[in-house]
C-alpha atoms as a PDB file:
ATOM      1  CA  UNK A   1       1.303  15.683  30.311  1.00  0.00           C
ATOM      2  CA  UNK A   2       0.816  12.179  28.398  1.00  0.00           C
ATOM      3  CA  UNK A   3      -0.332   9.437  31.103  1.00  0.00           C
ATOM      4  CA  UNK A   4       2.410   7.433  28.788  1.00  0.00           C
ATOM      5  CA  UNK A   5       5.250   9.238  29.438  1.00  0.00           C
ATOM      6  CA  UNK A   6       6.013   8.079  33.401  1.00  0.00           C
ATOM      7  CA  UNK A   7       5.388  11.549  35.178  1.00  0.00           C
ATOM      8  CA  UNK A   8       6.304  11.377  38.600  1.00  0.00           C
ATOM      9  CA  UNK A   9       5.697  14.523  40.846  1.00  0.00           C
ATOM     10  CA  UNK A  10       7.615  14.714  44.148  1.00  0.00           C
ATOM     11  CA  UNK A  11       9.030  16.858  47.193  1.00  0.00           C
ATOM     12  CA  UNK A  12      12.806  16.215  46.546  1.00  0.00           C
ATOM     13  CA  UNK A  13      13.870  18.725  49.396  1.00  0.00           C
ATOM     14  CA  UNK A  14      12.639  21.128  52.119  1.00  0.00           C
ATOM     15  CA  UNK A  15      14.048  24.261  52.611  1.00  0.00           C
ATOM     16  CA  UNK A  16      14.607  26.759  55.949  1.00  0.00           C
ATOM     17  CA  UNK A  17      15.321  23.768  57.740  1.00  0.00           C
ATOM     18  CA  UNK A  18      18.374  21.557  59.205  1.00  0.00           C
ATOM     19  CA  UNK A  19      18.689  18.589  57.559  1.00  0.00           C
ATOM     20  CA  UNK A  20      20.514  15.127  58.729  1.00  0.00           C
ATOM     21  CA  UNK A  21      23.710  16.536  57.386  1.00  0.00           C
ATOM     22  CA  UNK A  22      23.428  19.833  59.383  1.00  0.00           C
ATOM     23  CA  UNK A  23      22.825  22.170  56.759  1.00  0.00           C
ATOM     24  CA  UNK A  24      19.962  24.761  55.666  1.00  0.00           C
ATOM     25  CA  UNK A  25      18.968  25.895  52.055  1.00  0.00           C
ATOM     26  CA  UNK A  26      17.363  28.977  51.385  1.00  0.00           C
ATOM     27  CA  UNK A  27      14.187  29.267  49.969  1.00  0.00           C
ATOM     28  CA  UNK A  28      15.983  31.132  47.015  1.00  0.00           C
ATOM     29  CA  UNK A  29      18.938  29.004  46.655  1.00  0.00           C
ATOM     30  CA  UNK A  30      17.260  26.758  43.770  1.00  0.00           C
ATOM     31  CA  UNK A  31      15.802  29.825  41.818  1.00  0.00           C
ATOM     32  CA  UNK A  32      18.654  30.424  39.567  1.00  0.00           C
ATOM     33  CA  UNK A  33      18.754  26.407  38.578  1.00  0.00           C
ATOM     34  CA  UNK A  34      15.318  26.500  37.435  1.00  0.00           C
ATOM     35  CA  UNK A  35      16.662  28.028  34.433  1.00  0.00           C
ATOM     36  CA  UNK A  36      18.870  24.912  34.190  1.00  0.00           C
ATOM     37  CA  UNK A  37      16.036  22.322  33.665  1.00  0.00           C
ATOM     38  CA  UNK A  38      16.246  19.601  32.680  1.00  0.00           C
ATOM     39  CA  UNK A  39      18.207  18.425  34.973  1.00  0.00           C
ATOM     40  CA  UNK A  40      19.076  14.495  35.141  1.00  0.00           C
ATOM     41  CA  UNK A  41      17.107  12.144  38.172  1.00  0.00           C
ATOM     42  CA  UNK A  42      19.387   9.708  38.932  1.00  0.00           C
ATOM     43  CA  UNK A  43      19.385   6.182  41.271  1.00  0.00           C
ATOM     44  CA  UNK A  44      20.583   6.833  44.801  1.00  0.00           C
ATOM     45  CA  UNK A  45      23.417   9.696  43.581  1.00  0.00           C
ATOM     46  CA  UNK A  46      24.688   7.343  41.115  1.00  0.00           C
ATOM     47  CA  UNK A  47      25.800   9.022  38.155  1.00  0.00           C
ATOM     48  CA  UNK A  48      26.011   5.880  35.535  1.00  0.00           C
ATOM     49  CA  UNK A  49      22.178   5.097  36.842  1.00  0.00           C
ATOM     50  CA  UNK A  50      20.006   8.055  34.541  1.00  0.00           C
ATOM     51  CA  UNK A  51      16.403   7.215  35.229  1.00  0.00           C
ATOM     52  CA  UNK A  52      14.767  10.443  33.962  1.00  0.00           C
ATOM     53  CA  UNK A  53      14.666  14.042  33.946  1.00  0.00           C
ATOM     54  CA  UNK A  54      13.295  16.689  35.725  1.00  0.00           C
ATOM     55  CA  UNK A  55      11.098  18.980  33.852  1.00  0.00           C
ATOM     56  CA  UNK A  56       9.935  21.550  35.935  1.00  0.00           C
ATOM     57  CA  UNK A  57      10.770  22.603  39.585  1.00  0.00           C
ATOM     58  CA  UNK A  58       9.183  25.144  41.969  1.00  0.00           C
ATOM     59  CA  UNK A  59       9.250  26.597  45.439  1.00  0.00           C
ATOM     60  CA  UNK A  60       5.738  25.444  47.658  1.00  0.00           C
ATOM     61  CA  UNK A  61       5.528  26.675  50.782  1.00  0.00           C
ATOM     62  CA  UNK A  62       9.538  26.252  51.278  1.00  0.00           C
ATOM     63  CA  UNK A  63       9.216  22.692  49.698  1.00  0.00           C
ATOM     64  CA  UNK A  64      10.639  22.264  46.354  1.00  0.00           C
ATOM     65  CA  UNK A  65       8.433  20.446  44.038  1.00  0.00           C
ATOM     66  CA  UNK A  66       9.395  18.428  41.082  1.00  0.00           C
ATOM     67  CA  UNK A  67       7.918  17.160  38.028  1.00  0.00           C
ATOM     68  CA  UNK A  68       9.643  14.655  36.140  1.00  0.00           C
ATOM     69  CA  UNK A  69       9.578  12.213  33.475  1.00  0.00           C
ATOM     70  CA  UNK A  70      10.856   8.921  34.102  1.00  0.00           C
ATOM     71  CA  UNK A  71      12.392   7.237  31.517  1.00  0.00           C
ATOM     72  CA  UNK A  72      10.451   4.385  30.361  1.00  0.00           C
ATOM     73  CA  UNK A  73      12.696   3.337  27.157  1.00  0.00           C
ATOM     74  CA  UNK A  74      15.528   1.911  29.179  1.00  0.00           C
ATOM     75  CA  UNK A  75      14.943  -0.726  31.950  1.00  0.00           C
ATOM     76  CA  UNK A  76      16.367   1.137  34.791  1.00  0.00           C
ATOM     77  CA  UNK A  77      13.727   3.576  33.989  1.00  0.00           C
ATOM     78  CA  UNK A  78      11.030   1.351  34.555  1.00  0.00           C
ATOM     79  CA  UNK A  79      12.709  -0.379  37.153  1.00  0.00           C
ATOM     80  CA  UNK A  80      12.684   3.241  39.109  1.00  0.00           C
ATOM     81  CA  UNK A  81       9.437   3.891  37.826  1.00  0.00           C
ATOM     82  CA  UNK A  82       8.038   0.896  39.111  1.00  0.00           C
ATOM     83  CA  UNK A  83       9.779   1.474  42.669  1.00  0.00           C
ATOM     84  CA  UNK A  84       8.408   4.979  42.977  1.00  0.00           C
ATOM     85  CA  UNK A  85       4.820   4.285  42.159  1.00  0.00           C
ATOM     86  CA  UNK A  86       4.948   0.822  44.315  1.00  0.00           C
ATOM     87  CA  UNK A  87       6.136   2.854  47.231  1.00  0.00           C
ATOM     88  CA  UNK A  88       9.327   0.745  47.607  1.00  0.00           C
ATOM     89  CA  UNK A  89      11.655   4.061  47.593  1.00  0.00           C
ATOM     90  CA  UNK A  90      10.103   6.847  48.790  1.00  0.00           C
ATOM     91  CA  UNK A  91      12.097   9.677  49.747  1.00  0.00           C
ATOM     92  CA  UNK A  92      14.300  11.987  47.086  1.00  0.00           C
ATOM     93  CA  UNK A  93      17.231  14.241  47.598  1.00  0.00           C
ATOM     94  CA  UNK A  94      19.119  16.693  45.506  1.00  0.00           C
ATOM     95  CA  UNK A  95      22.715  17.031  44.027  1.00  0.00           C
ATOM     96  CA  UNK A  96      24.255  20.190  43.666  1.00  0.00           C
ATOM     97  CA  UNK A  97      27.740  21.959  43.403  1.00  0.00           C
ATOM     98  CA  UNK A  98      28.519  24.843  45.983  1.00  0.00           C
ATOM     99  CA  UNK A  99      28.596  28.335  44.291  1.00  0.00           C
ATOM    100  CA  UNK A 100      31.683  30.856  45.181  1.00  0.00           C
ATOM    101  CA  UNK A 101      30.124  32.312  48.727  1.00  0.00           C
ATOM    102  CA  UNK A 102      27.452  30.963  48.334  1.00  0.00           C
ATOM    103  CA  UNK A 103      27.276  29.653  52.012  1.00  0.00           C
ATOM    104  CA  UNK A 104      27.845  30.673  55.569  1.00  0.00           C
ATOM    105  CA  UNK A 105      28.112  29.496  58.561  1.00  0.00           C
ATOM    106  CA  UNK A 106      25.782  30.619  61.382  1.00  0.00           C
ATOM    107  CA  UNK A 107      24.400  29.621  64.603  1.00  0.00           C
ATOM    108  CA  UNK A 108      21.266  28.427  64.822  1.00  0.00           C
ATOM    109  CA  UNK A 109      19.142  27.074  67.986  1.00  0.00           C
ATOM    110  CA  UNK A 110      22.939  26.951  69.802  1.00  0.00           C
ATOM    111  CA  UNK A 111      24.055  24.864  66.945  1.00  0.00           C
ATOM    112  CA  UNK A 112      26.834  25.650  63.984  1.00  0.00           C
ATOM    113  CA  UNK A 113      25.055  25.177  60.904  1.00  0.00           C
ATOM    114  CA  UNK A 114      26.127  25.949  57.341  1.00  0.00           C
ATOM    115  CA  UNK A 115      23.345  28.322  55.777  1.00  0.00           C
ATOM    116  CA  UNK A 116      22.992  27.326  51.279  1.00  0.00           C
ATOM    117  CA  UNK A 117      22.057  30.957  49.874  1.00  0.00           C
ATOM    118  CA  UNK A 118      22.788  29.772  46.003  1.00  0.00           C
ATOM    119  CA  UNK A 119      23.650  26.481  44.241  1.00  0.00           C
ATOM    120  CA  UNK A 120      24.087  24.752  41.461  1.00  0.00           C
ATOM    121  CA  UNK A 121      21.338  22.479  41.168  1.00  0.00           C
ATOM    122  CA  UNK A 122      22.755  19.139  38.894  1.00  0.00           C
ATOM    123  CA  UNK A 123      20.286  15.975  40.266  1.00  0.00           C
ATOM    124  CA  UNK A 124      17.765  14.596  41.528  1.00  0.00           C
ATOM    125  CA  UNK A 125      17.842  11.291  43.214  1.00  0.00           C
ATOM    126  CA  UNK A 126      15.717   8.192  44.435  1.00  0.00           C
ATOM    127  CA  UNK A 127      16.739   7.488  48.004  1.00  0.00           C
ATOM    128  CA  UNK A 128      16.025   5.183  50.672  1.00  0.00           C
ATOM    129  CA  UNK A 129      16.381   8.198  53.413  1.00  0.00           C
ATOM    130  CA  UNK A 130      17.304  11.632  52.023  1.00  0.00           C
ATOM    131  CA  UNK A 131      19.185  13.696  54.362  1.00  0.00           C
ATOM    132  CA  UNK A 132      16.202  16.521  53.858  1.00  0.00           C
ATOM    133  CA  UNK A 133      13.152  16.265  55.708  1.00  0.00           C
ATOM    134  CA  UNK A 134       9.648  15.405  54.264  1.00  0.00           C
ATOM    135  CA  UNK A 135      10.417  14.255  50.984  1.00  0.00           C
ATOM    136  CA  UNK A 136       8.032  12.285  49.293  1.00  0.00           C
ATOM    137  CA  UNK A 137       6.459  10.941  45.937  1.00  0.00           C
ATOM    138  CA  UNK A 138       2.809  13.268  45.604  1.00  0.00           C
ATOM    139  CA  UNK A 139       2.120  10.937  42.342  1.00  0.00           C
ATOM    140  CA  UNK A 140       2.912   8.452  39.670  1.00  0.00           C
ATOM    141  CA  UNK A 141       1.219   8.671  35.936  1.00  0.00           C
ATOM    142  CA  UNK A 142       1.982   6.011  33.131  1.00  0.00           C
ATOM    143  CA  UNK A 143      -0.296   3.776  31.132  1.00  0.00           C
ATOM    144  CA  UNK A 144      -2.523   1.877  32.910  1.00  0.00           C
ATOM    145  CA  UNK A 145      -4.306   3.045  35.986  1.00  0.00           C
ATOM    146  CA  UNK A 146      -5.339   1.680  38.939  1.00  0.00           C
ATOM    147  CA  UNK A 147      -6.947   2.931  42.229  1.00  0.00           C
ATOM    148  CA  UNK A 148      -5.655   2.682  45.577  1.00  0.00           C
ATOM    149  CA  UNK A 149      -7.105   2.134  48.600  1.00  0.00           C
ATOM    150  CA  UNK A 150      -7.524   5.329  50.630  1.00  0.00           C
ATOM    151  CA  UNK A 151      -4.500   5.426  52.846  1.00  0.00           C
ATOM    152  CA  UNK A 152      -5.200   7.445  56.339  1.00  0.00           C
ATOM    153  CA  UNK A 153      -2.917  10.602  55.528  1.00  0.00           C
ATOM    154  CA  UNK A 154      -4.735  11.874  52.798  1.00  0.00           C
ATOM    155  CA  UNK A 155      -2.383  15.267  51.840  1.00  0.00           C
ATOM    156  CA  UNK A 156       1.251  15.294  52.312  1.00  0.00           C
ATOM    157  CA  UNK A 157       2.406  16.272  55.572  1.00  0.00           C
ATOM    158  CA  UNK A 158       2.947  20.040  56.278  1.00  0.00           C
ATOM    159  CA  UNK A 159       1.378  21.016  53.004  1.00  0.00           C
ATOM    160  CA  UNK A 160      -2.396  21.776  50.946  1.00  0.00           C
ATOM    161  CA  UNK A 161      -1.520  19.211  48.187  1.00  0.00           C
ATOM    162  CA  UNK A 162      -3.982  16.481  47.996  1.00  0.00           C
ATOM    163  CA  UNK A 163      -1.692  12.901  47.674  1.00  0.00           C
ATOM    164  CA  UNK A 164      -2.729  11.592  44.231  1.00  0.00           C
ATOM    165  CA  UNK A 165      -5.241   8.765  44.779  1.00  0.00           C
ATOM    166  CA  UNK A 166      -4.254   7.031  41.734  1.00  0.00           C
ATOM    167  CA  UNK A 167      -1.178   5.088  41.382  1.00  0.00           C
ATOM    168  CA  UNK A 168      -0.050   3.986  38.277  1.00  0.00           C
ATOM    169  CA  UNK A 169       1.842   1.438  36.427  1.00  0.00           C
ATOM    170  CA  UNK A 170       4.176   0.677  33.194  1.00  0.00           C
ATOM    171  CA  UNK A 171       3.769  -2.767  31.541  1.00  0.00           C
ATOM    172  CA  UNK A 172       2.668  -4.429  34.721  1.00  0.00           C
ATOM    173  CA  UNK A 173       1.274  -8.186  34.095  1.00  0.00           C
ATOM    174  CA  UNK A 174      -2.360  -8.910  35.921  1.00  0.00           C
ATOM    175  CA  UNK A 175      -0.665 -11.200  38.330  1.00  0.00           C
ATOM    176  CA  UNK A 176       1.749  -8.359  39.379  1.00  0.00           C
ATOM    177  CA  UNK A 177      -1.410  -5.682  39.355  1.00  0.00           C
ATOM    178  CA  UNK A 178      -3.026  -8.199  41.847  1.00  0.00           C
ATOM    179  CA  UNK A 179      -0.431  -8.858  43.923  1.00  0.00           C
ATOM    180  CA  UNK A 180       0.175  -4.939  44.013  1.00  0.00           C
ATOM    181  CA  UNK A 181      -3.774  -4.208  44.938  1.00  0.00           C
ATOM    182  CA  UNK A 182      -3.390  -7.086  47.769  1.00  0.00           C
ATOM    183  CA  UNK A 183      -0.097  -5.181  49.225  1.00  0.00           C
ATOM    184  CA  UNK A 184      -2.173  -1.792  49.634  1.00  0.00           C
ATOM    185  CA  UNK A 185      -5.060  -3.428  51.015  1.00  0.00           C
ATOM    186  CA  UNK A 186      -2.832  -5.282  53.735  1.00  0.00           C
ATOM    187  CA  UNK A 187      -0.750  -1.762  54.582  1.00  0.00           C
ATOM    188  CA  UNK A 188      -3.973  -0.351  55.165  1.00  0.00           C
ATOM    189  CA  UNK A 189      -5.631  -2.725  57.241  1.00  0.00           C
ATOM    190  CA  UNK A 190      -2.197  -2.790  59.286  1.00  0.00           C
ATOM    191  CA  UNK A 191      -2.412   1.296  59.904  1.00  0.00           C
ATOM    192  CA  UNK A 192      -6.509   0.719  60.832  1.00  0.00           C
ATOM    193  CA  UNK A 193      -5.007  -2.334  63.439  1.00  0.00           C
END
């Protein structure tokens, strides 16, 4: 994929677990929608705020993994953009519609929990907290390149993907880049503290 075009890779849900709102999706329950793509990624579930698209989605190790291309022609596109690969919102979650039976409800670990066998999937979001568990940006690609400081979890948690090293940015002035190299340096010496 062109380094130009705002790729953004990400967890944006994990399945065969309870999430925050007391549900659990299949592993399966995305396959149909894959056939969908592209599907739009949109600001916090807001449907008026289009930021990109996803462009491919699969199942790793009951996480589903997204690629998707930001859209860098419109402002809130590189406003997201810039958010994501700053690490100012970093979790995701999805939007979809319920198919006909496509749920039940079952008890789990003594608690009632409604079990997602198929859905529609329609979105992806940028959140602040996701109601699924371990979602997270793996990496960033636009235009200009720059190299972050090794942060201490190198691979994302519960997984064998290596956390892309290099963060990128769109249309970033040098003062900004700076500033940004000075933030990562400070995070990390706080974790090291």
């Amino acid at each position: 994929l062109d380094e130009k075009a705002g790729i953004v890779e990400a967890f944006v849900n994990t399945m065969e677990v309870i999430d925050s709102d007391g549900d659990v999706i299949s592993k399966d329950a995305f396959n149909k929608s894959f056939e969908s793509l592209p599907i739009p990624v949109l600001a916090s579930h807001d449907q008026t705020e289009v930021i990109g698209k996803v462009i491919s989605a699969k199942n790793h190790d009951n996480k589903l993994h997204a690629t998707m291309q930001m859209n860098l022609e419109t402002q809130g596109g590189r406003e997201a953009f810039s958010n994501i690969a700053g690490e100012y919102v970093r979790e995701w979650s999805v939007g979809f519609n319920m198919k006909h039976e496509g749920s039940a409800v079952e008890t789990i670990d003594g608690k009632s929990v409604r079990v997602i066998n198929d859905l529609d999937w329609v979105e992806t979001s940028t959140v602040v907290r996701g109601a699924s568990p371990e979602t997270q940006t793996i990496s960033a690609k636009s235009n200009e390149v720059i190299t972050a400081p090794d942060t201490a979890d190198e691979t994302a948690s519960g997984t064998d993907v290596d956390v892309d090293q290099e963060t990128t940015m769109h249309e970033y002035g040098n003062a900004e880049l700076e500033l940004l190299k000075q933030q990562l340096r400070l995070a990390k010496a706080m974790k090291e503290a």
